[in-house]
PDB file of N, CA and C in Angstrom:
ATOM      1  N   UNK A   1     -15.905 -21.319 -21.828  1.00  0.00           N
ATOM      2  CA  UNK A   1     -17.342 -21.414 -21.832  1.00  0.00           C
ATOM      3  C   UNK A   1     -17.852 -22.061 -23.114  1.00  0.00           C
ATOM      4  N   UNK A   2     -17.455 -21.476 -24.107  1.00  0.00           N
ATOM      5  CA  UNK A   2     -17.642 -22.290 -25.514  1.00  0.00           C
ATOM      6  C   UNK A   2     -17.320 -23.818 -25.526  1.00  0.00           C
ATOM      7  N   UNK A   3     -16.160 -23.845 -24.987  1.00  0.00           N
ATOM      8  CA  UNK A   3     -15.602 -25.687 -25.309  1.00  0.00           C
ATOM      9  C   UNK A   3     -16.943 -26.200 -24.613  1.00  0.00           C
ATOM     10  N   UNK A   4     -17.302 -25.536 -23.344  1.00  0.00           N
ATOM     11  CA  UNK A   4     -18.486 -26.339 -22.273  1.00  0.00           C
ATOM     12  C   UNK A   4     -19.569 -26.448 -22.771  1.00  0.00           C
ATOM     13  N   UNK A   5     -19.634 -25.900 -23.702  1.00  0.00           N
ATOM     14  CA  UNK A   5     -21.476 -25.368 -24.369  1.00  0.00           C
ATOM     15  C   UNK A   5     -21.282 -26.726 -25.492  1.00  0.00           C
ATOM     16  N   UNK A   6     -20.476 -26.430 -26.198  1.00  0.00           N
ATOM     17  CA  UNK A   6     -20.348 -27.326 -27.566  1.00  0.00           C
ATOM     18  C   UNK A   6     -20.046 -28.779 -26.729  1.00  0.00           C
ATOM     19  N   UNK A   7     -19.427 -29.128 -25.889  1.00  0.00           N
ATOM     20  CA  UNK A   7     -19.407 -30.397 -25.173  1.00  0.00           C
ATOM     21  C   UNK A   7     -20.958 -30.940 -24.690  1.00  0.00           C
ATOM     22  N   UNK A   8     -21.619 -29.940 -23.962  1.00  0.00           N
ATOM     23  CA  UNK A   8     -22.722 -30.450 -23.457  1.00  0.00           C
ATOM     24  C   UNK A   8     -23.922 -30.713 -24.558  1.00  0.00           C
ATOM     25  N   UNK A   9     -23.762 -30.030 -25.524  1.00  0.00           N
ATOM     26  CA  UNK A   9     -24.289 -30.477 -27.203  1.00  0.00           C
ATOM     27  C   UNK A   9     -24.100 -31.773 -27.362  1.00  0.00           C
ATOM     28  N   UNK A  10     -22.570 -32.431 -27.423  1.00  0.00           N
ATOM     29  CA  UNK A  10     -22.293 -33.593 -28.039  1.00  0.00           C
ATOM     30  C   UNK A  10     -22.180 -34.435 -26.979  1.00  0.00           C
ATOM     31  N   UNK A  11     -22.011 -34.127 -25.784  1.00  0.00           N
ATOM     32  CA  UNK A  11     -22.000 -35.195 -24.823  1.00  0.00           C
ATOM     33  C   UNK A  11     -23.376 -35.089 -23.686  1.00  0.00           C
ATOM     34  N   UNK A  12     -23.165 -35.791 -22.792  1.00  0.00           N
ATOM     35  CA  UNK A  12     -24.308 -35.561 -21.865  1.00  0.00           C
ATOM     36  C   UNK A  12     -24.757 -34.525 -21.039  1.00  0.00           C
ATOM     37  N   UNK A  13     -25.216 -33.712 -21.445  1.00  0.00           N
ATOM     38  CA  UNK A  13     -25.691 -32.216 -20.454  1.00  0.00           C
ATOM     39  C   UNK A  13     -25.085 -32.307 -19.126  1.00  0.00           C
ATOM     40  N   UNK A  14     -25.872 -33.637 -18.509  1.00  0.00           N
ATOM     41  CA  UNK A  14     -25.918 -33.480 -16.839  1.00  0.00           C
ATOM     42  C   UNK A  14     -24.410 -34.088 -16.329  1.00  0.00           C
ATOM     43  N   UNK A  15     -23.579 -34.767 -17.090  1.00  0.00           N
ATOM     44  CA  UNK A  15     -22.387 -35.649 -16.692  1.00  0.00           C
ATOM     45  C   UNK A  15     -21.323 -33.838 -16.704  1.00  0.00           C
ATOM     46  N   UNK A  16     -21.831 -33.243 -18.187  1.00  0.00           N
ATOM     47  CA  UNK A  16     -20.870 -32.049 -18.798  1.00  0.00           C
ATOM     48  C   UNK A  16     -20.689 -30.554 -17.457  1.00  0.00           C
ATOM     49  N   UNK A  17     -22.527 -30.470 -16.648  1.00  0.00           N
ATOM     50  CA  UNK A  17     -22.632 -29.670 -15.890  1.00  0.00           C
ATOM     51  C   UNK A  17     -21.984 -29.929 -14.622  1.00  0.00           C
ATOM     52  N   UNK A  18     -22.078 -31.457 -14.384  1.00  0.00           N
ATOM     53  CA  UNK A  18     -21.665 -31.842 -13.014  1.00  0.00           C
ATOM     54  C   UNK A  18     -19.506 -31.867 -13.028  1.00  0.00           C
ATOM     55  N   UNK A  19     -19.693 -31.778 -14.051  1.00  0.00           N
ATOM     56  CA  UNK A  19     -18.132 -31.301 -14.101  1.00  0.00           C
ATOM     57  C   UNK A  19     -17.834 -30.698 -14.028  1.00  0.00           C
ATOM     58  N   UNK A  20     -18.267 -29.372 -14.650  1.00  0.00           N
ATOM     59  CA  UNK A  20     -18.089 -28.191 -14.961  1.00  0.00           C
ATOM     60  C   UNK A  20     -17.977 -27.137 -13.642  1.00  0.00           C
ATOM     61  N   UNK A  21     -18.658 -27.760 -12.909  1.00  0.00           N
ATOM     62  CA  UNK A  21     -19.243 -27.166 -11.664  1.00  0.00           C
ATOM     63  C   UNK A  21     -17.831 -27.468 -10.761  1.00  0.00           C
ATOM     64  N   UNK A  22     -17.596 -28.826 -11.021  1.00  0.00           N
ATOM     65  CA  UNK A  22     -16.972 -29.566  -9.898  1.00  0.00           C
ATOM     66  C   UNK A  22     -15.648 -29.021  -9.830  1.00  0.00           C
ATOM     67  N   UNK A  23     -15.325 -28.978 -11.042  1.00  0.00           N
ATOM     68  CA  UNK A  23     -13.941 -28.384 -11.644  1.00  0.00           C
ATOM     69  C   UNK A  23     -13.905 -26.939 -10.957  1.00  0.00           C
ATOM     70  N   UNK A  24     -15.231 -26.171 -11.265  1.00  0.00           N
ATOM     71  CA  UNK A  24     -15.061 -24.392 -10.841  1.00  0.00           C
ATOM     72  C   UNK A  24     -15.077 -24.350  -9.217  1.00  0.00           C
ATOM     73  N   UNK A  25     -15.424 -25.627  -8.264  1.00  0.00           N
ATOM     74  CA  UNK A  25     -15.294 -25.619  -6.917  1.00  0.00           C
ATOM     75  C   UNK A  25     -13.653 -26.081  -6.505  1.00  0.00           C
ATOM     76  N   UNK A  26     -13.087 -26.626  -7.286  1.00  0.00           N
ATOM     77  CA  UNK A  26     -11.912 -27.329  -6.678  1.00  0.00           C
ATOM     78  C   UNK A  26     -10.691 -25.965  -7.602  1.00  0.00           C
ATOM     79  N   UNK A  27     -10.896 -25.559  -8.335  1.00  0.00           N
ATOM     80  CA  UNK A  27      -9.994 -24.164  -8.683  1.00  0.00           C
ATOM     81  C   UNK A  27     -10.280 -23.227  -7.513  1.00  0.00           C
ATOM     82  N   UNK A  28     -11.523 -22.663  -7.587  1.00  0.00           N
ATOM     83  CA  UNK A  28     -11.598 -21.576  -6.786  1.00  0.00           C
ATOM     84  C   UNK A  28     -11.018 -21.979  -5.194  1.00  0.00           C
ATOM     85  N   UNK A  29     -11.322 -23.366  -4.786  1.00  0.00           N
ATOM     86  CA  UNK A  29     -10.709 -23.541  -3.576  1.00  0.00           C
ATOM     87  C   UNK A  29      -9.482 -23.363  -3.048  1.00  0.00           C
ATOM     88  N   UNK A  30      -8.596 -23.681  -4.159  1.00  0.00           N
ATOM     89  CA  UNK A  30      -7.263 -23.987  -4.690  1.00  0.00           C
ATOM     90  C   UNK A  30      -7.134 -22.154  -4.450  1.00  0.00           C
ATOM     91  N   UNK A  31      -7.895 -21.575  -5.160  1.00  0.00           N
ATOM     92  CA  UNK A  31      -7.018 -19.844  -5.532  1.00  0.00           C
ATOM     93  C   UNK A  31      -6.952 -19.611  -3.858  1.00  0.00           C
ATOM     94  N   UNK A  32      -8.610 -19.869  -3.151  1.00  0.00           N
ATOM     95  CA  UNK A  32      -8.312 -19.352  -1.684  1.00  0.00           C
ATOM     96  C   UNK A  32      -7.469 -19.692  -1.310  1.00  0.00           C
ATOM     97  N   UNK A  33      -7.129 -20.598  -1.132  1.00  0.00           N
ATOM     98  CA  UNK A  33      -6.135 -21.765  -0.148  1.00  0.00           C
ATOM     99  C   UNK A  33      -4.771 -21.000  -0.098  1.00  0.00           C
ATOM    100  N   UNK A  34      -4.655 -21.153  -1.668  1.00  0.00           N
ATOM    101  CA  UNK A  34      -3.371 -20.098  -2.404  1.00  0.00           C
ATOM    102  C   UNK A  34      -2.967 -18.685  -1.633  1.00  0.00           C
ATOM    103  N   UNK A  35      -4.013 -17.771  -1.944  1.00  0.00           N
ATOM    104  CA  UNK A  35      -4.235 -16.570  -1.616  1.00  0.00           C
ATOM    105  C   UNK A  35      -3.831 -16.277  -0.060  1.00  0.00           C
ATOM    106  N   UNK A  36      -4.431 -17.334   0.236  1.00  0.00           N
ATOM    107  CA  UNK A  36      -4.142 -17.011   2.216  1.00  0.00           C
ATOM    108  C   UNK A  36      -3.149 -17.593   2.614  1.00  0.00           C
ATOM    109  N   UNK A  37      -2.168 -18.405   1.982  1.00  0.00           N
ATOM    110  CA  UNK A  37      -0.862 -18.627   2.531  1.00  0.00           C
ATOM    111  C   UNK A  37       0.196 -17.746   1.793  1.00  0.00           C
ATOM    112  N   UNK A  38      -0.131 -16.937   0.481  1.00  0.00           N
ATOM    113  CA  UNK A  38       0.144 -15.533   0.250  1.00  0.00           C
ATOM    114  C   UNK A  38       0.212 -14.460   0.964  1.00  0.00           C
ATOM    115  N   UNK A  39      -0.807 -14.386   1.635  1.00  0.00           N
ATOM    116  CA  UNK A  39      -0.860 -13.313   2.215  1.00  0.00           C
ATOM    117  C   UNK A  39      -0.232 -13.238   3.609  1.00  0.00           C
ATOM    118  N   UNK A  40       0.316 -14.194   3.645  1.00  0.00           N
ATOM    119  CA  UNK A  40       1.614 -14.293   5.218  1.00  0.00           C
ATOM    120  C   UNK A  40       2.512 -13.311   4.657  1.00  0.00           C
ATOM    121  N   UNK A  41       2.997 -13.690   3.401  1.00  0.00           N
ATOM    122  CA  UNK A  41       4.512 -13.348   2.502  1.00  0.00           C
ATOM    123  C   UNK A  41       4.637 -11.941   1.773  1.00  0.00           C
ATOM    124  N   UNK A  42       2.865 -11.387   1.548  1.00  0.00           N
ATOM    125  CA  UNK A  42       2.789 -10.316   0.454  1.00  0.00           C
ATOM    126  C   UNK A  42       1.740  -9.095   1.196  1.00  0.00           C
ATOM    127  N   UNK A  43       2.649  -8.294   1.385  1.00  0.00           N
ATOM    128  CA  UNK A  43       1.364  -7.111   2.018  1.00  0.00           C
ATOM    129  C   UNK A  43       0.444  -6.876   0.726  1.00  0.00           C
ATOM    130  N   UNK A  44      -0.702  -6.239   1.403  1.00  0.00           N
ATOM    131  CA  UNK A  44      -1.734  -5.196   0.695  1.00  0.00           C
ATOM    132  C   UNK A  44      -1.278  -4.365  -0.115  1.00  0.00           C
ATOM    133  N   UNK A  45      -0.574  -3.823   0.213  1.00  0.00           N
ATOM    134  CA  UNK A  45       0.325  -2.756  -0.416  1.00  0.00           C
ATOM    135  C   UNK A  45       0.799  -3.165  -1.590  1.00  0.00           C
ATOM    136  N   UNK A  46       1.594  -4.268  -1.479  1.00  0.00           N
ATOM    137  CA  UNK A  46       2.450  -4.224  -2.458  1.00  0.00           C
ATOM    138  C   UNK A  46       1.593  -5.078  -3.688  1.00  0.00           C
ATOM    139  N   UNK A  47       0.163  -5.813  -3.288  1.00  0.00           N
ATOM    140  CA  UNK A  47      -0.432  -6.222  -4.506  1.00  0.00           C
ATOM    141  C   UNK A  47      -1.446  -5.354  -5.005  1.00  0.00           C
ATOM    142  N   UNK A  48      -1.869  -4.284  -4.264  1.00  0.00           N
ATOM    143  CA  UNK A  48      -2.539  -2.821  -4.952  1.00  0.00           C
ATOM    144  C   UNK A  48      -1.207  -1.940  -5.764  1.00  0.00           C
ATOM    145  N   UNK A  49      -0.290  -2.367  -5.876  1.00  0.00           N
ATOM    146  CA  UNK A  49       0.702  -1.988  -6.527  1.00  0.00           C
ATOM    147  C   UNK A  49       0.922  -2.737  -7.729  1.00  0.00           C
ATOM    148  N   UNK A  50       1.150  -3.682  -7.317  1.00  0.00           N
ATOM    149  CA  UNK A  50       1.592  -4.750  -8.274  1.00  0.00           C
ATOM    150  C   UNK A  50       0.038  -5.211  -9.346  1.00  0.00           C
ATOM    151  N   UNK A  51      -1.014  -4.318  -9.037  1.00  0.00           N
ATOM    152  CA  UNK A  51      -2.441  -4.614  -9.699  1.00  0.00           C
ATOM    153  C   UNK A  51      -2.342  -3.510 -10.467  1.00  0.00           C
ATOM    154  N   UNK A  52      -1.793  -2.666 -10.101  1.00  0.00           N
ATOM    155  CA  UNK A  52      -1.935  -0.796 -10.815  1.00  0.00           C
ATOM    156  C   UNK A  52      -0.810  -1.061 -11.907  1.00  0.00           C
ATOM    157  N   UNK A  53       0.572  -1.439 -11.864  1.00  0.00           N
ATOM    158  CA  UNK A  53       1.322  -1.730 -12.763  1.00  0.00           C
ATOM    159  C   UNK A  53       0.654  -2.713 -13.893  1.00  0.00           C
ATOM    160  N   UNK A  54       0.231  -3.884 -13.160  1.00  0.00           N
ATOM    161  CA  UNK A  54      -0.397  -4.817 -14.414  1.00  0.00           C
ATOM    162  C   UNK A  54      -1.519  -3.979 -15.457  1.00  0.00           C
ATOM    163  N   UNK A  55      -2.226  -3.329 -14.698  1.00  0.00           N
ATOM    164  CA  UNK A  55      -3.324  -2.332 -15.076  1.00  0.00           C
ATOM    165  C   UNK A  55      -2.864  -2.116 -16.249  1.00  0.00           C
ATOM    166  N   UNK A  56      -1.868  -1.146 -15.918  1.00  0.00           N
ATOM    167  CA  UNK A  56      -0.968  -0.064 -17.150  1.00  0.00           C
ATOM    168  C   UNK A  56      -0.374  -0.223 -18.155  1.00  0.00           C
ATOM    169  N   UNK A  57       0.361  -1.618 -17.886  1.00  0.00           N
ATOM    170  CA  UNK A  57       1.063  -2.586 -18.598  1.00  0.00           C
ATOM    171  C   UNK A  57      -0.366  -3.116 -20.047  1.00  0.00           C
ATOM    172  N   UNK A  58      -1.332  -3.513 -19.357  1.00  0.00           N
ATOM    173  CA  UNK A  58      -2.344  -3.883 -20.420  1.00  0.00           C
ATOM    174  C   UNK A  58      -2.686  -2.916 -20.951  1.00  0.00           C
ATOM    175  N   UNK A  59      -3.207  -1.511 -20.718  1.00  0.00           N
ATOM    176  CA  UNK A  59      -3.483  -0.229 -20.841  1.00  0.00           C
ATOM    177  C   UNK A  59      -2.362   0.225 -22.288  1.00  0.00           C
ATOM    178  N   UNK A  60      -1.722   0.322 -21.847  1.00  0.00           N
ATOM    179  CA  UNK A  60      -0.582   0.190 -23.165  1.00  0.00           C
ATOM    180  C   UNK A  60      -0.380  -0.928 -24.416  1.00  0.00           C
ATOM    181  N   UNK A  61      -0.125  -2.338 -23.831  1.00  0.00           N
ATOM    182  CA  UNK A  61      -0.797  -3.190 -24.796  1.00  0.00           C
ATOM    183  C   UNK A  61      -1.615  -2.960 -25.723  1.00  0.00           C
ATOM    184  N   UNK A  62      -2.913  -2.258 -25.088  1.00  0.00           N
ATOM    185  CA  UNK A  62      -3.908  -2.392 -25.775  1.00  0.00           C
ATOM    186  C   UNK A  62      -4.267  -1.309 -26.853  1.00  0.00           C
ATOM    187  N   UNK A  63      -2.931  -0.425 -26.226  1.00  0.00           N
ATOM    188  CA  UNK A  63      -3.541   1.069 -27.085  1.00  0.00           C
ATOM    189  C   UNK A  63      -1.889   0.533 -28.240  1.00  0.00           C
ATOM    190  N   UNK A  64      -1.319   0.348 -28.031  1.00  0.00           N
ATOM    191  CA  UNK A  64      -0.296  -0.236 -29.640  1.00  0.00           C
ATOM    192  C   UNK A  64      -0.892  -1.573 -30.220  1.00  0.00           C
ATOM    193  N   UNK A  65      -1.971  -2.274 -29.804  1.00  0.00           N
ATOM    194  CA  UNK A  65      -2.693  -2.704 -30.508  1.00  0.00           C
ATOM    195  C   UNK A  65      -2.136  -4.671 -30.123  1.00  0.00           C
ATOM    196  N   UNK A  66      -1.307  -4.455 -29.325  1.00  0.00           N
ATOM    197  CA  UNK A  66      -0.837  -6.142 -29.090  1.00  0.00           C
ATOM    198  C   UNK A  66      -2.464  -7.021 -28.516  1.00  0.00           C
ATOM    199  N   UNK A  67      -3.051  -6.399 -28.550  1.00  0.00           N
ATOM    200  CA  UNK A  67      -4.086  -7.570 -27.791  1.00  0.00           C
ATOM    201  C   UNK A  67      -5.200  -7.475 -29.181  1.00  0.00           C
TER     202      UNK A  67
END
């Protein structure tokens, strides 16, 4: 968000927004696209699992101070 702010400062607002935008439509499309040919291969289950481990994993990180 910063690089985008300080860009649209030094470069052209409307060229900086129309990118910015364009870029956040063609990722997010990309994650769906992603996500649903995932989800042939990966139950529910096992990524409410695999979300609770990551959880914990940072949870700890954060309490020995790595982040």
């Amino acid at each position: 968000m910063l690089a985008t702010i300080a860009l649209g400062a030094a470069q052209s607002p409307w060229g900086v927004a129309s990118g910015a935008i364009t870029r956040h439509l063609v990722a997010t499309s990309l994650a769906i696209l992603r996500g649903a040919f995932l989800a042939n291969y990966i139950s529910k289950k096992l990524v409410g699992y695999l979300g609770g481990v990551l959880f914990l994993v940072f949870v700890v990180a954060t309490l020995f101070g790595v982040f």
